[in-house]
N, C-alpha and C. Protein backbone atom coordinates (compact mmCIF):
# COMPACT_ATOMS: atom_id res chain seq x y z
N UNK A 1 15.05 38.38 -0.87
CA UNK A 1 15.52 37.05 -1.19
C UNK A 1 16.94 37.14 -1.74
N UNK A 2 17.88 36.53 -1.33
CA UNK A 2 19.09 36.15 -1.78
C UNK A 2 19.17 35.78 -3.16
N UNK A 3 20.11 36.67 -4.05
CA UNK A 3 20.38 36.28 -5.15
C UNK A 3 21.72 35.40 -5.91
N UNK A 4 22.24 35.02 -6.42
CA UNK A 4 23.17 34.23 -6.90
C UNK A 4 24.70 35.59 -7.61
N UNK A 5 25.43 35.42 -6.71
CA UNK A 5 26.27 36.36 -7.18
C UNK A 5 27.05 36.47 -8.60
N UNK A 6 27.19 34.88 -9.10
CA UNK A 6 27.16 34.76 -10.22
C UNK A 6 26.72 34.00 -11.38
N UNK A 7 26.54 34.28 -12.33
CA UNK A 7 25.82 33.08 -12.91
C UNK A 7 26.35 32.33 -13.68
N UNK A 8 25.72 30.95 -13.25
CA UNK A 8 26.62 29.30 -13.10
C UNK A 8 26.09 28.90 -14.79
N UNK A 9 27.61 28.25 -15.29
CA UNK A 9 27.81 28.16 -16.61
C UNK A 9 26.80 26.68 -17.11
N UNK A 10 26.80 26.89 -18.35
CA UNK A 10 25.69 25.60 -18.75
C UNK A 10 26.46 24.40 -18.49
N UNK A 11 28.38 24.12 -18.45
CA UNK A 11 28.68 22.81 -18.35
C UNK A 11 28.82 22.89 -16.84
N UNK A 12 28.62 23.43 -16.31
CA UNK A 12 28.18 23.32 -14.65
C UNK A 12 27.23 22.64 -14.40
N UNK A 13 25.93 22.82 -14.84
CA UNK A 13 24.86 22.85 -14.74
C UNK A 13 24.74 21.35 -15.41
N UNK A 14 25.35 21.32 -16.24
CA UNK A 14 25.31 19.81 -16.75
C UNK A 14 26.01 18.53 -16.52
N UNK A 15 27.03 19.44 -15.75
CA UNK A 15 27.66 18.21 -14.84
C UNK A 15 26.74 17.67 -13.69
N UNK A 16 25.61 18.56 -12.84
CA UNK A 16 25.34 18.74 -11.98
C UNK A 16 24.36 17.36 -12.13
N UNK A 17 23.50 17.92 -13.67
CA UNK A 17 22.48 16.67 -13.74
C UNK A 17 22.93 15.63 -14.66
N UNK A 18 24.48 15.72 -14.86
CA UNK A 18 24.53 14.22 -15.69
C UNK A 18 25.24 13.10 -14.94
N UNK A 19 25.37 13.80 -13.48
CA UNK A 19 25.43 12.85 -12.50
C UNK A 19 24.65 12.01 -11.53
N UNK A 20 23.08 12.50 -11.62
CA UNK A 20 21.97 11.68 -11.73
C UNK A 20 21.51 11.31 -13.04
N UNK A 21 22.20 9.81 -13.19
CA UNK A 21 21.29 9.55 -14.49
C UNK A 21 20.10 9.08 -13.83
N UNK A 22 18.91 8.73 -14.95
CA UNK A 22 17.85 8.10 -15.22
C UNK A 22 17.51 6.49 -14.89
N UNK A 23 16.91 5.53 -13.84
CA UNK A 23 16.71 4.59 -13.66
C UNK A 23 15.72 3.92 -13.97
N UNK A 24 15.53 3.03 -14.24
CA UNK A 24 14.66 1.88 -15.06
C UNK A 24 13.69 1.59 -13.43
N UNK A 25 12.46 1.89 -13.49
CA UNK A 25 11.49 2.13 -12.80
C UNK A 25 11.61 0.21 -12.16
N UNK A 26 11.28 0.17 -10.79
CA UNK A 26 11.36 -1.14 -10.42
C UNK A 26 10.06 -1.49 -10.44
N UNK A 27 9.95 -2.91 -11.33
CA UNK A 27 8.34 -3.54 -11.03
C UNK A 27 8.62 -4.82 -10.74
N UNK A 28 7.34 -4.96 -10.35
CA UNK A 28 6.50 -6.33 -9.38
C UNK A 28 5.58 -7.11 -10.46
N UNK A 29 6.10 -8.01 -9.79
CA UNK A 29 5.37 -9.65 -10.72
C UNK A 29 4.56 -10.04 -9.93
N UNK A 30 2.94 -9.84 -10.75
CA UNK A 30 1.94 -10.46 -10.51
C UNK A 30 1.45 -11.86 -10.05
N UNK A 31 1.29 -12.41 -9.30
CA UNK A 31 1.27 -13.65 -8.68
C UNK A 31 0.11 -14.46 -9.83
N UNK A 32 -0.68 -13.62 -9.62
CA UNK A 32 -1.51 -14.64 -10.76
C UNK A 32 -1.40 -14.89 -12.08
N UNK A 33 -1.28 -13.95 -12.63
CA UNK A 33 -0.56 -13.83 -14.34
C UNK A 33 0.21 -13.96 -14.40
N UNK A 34 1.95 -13.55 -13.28
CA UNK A 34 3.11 -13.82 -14.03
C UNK A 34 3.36 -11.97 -14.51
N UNK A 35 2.16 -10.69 -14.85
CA UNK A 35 2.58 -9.41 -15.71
C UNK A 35 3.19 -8.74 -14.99
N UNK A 36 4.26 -8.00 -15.43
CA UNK A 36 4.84 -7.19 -14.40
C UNK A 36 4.04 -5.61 -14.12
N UNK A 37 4.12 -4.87 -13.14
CA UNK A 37 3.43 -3.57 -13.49
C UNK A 37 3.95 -2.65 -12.13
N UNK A 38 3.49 -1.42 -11.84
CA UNK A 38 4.14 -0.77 -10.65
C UNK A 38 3.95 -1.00 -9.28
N UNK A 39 4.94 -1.39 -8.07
CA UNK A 39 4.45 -1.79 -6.93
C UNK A 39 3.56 -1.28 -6.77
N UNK A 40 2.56 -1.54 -5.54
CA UNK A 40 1.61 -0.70 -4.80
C UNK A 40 0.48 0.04 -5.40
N UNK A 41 0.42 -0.38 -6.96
CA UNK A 41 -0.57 -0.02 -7.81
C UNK A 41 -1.22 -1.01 -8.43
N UNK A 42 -2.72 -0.51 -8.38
CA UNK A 42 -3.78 -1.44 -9.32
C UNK A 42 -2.97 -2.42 -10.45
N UNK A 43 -2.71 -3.50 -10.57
CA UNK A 43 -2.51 -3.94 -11.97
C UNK A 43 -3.73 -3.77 -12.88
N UNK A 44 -2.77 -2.71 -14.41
CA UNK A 44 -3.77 -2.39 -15.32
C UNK A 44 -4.59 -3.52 -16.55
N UNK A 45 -3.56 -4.48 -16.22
CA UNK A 45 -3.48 -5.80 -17.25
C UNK A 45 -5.12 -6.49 -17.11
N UNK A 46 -5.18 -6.45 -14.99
CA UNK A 46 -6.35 -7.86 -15.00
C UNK A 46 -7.27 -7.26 -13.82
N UNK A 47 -6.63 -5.89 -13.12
CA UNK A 47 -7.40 -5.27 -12.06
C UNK A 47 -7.27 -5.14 -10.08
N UNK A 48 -5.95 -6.13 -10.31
CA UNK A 48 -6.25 -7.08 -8.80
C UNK A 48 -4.77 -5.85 -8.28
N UNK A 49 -5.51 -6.11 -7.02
CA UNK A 49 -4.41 -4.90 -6.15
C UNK A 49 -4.62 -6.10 -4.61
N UNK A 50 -3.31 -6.41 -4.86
CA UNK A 50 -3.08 -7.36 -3.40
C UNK A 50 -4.16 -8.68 -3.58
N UNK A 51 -4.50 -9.08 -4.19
CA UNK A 51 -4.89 -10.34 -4.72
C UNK A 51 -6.70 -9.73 -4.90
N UNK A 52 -6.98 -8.90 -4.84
CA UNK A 52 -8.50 -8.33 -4.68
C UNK A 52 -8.83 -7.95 -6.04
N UNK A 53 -10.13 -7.96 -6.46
CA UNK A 53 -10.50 -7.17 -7.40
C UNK A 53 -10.90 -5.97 -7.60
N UNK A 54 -10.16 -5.31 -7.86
CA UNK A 54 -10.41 -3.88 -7.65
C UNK A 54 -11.25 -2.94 -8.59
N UNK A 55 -11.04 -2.99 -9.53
CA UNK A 55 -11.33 -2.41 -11.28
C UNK A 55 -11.81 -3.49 -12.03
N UNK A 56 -12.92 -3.34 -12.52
CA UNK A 56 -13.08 -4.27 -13.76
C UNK A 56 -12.66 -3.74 -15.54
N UNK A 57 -11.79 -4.64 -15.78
CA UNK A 57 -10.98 -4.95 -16.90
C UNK A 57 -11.37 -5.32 -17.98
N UNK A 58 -11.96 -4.81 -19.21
CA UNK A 58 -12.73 -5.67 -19.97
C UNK A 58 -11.54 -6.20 -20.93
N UNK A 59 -11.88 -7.57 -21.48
CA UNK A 59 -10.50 -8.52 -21.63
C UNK A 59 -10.91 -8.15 -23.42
């Protein structure tokens, strides 16, 4: 396996990842409640995934 001929300095390395910052996760508003929560996932609030009941929620 190929090794690294030299080794890359920590403000290298930190330029590298402080040019992907961190993004604020996108969510979806519940049609029936109004709660926001993660696309394409169960809402944990009331249970319903695509208007269905999926999970029961005790309130």
């Amino acid at each position: 396996m190929a090794q690294p001929k030299r080794k890359n300095s920590k403000m290298r390395s930190a330029k590298r990842r402080g040019s992907k910052p961190f993004k604020t996760p996108l969510l979806a508003k519940d049609p029936a409640d109004g709660t926001a929560h993660l696309p394409h996932r169960v809402n944990p609030s009331n249970g319903l995934y695509r208007g269905r009941q999926v999970i029961d929620v005790e309130v």
